[in-house]
C-alpha atoms as a PDB file:
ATOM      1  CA  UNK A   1      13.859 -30.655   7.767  1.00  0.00           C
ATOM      2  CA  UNK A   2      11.647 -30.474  10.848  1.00  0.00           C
ATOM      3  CA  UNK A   3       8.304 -28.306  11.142  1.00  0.00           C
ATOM      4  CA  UNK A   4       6.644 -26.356  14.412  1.00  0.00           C
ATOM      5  CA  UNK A   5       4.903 -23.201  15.745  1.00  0.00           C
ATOM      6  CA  UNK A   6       4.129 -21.148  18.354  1.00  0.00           C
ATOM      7  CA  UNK A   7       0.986 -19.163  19.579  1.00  0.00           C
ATOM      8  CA  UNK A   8       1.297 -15.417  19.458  1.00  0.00           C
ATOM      9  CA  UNK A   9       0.499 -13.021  22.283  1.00  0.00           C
ATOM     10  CA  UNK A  10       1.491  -9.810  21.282  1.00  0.00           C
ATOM     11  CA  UNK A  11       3.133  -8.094  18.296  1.00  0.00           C
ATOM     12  CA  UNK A  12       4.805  -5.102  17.602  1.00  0.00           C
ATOM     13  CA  UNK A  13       4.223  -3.150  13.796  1.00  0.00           C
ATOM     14  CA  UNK A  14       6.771  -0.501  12.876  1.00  0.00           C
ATOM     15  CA  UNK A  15       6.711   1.122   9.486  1.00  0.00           C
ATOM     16  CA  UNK A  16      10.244   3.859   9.166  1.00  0.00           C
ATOM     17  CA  UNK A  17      10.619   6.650   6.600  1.00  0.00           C
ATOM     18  CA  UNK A  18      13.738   8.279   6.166  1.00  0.00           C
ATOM     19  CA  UNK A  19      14.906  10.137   3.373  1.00  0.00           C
ATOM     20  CA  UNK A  20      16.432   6.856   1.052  1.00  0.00           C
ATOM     21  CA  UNK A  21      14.230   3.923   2.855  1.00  0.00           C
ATOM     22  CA  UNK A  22      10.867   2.771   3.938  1.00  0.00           C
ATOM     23  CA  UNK A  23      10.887  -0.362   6.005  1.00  0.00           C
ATOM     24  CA  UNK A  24       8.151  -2.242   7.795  1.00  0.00           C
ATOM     25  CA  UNK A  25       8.741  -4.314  10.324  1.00  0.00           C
ATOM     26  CA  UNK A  26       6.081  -6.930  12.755  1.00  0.00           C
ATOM     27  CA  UNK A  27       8.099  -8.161  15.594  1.00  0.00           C
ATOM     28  CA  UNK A  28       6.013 -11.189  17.580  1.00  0.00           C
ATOM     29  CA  UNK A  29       6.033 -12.443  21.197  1.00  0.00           C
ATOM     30  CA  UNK A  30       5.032 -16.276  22.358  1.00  0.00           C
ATOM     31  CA  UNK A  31       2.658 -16.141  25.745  1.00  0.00           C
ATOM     32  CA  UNK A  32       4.920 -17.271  28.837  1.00  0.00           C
ATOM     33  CA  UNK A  33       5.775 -21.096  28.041  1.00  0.00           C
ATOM     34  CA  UNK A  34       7.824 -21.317  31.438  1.00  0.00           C
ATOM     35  CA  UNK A  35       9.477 -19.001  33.762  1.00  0.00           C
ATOM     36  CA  UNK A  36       9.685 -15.850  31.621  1.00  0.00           C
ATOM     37  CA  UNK A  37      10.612 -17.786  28.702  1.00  0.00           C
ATOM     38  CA  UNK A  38       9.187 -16.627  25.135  1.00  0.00           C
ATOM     39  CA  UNK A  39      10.257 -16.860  21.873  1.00  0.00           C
ATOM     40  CA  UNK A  40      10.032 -13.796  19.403  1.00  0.00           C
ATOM     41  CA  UNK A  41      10.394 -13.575  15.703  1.00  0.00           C
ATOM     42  CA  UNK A  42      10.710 -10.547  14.187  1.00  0.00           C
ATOM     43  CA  UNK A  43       9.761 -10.386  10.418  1.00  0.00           C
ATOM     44  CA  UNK A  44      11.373  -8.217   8.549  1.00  0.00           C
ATOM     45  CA  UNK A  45       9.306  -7.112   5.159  1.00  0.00           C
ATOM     46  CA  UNK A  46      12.077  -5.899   2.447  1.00  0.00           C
ATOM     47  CA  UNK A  47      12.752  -7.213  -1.229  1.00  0.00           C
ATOM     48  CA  UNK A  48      16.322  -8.518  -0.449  1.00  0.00           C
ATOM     49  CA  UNK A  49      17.825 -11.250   2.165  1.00  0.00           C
ATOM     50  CA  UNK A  50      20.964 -12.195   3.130  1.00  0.00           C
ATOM     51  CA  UNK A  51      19.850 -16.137   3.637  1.00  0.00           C
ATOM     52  CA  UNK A  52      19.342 -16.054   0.287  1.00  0.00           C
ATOM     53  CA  UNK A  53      23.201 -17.123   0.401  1.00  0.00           C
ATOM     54  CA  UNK A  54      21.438 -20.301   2.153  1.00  0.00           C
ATOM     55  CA  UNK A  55      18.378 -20.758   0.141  1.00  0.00           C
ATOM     56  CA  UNK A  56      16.892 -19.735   3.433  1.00  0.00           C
ATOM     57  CA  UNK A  57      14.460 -16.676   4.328  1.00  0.00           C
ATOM     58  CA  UNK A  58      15.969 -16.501   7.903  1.00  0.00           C
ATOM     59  CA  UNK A  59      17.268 -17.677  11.167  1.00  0.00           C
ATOM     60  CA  UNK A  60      16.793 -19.454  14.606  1.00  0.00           C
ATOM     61  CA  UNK A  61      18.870 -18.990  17.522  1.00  0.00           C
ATOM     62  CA  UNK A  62      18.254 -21.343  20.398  1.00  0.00           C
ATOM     63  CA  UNK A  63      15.915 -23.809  19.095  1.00  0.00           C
ATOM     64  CA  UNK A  64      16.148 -26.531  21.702  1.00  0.00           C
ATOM     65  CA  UNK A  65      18.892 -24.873  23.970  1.00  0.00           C
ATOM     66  CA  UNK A  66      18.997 -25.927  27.616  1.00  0.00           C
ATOM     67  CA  UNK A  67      19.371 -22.555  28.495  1.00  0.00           C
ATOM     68  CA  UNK A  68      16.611 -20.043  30.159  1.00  0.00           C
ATOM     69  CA  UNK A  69      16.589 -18.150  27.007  1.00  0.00           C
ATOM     70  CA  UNK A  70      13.637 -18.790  24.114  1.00  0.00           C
ATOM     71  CA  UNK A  71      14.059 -19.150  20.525  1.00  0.00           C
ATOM     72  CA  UNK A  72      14.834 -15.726  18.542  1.00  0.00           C
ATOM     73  CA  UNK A  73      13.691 -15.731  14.676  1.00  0.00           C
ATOM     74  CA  UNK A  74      14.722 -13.407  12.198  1.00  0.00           C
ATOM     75  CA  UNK A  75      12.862 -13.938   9.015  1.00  0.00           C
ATOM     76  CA  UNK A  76      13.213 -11.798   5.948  1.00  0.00           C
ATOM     77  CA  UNK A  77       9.569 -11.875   4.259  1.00  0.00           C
ATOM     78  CA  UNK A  78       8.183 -10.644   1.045  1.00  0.00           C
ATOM     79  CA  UNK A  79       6.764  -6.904   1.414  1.00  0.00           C
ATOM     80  CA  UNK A  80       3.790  -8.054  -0.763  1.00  0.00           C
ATOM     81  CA  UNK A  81       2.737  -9.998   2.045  1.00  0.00           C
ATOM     82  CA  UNK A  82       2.847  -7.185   5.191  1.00  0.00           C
ATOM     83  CA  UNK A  83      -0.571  -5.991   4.584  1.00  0.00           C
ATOM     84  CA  UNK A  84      -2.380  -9.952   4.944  1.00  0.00           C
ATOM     85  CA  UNK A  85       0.118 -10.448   7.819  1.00  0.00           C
ATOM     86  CA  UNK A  86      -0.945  -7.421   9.675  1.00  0.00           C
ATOM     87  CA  UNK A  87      -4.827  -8.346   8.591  1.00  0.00           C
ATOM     88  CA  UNK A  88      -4.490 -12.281  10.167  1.00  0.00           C
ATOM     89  CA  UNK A  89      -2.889 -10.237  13.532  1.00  0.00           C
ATOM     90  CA  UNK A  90      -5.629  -7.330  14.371  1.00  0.00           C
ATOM     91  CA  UNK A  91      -8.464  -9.285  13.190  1.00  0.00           C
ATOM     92  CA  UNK A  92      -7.927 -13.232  14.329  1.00  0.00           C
ATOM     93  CA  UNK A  93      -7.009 -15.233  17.353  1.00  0.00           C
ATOM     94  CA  UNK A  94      -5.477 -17.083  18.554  1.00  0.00           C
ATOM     95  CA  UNK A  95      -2.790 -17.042  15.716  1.00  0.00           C
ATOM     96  CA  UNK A  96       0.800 -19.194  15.145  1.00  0.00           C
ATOM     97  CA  UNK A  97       3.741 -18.608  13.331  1.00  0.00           C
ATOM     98  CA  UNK A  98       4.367 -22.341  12.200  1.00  0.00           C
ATOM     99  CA  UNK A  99       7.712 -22.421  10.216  1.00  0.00           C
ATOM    100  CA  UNK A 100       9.997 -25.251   8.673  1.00  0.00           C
ATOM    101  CA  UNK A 101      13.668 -24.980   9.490  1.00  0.00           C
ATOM    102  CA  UNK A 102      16.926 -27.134   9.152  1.00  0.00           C
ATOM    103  CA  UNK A 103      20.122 -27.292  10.641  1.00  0.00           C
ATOM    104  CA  UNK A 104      22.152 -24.069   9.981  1.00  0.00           C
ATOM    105  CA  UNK A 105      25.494 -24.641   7.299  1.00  0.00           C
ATOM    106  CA  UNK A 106      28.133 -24.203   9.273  1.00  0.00           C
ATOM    107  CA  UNK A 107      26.446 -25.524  13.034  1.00  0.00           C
ATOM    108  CA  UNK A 108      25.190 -28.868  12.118  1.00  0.00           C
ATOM    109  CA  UNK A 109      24.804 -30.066  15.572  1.00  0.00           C
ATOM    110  CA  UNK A 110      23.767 -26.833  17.127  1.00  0.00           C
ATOM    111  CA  UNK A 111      20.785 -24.799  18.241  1.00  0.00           C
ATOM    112  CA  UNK A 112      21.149 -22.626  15.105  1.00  0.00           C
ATOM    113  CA  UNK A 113      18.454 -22.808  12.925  1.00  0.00           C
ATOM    114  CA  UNK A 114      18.030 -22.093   8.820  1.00  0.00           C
ATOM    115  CA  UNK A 115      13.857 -21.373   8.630  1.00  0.00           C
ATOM    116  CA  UNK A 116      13.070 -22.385   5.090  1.00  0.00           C
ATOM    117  CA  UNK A 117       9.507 -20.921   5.378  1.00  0.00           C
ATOM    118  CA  UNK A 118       6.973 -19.207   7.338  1.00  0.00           C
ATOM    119  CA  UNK A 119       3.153 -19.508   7.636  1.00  0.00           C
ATOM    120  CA  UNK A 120       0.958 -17.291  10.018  1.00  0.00           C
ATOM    121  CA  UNK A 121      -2.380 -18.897  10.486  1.00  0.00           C
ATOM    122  CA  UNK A 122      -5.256 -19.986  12.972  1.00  0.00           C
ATOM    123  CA  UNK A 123      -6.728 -22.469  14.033  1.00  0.00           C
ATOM    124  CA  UNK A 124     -10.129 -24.093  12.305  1.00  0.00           C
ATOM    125  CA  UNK A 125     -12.859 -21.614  12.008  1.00  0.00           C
ATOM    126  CA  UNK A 126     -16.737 -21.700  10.770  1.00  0.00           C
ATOM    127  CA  UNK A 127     -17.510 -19.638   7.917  1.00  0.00           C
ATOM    128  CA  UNK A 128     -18.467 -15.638   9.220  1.00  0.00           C
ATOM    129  CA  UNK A 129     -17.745 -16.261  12.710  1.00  0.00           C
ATOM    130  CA  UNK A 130     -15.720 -13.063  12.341  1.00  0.00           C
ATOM    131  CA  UNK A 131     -19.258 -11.481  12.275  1.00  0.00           C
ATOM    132  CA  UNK A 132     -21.114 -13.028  14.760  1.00  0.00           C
END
């Protein structure tokens, strides 16, 4: 298994009613890291998850391509945790998604990821600087 992150820049929130589901939905952007390039994750708050199959909670396209393109994550999270997600995003900065991921089952060798888990956080802070 191998660990990293990346800053966040910008995020997206969508919460969807229609007449059988409610879904919410935070979709994240990295700053510019070279060229255009950013990588996005887009968390997906619901009960159920097909990486379950993989003892996963989602996926990683790219990650360490030689391509122009930036890492894509989709990541399946619990819907008990949208509301302290969304809290971290509008009230701290800078924030990362840091995540732990392993080679996906049937690429071994390839830049498809299996993300194992996901942690939003900041960096070090002093108590009630939120205040000051």
């Amino acid at each position: 298994m191998a660990a990293s992150n990346f800053q966040i820049e910008s995020y997206q929130v969508f919460v969807t009613q229609n007449v059988s589901s409610f879904t919410r939905t935070i979709k994240l952007v990295s700053p510019d890291l070279s060229h255009g390039i950013r990588v996005r994750a887009t968390l997906f708050f619901q009960e159920s998850s097909l990486f379950q199959k993989w003892n996963g909670i989602g996926k990683a396209t790219n990650v360490g391509g030689t391509n122009f393109d930036g890492s894509d994550f989709q990541i399946v999270c619990n819907p008990a945790l949208f509301d302290g997600f969304y809290q971290v995003l509008v009230s701290e900065k800078p924030v990362y998604l840091a995540y732990i991921y392993e080679n996906w089952p049937d690429e071994p060798n390839g830049t498809t990821k299996l993300i194992r888990q996901v942690t939003l956080k900041t960096d070090s802070e002093l108590p009630g600087d939120f205040e000051s």
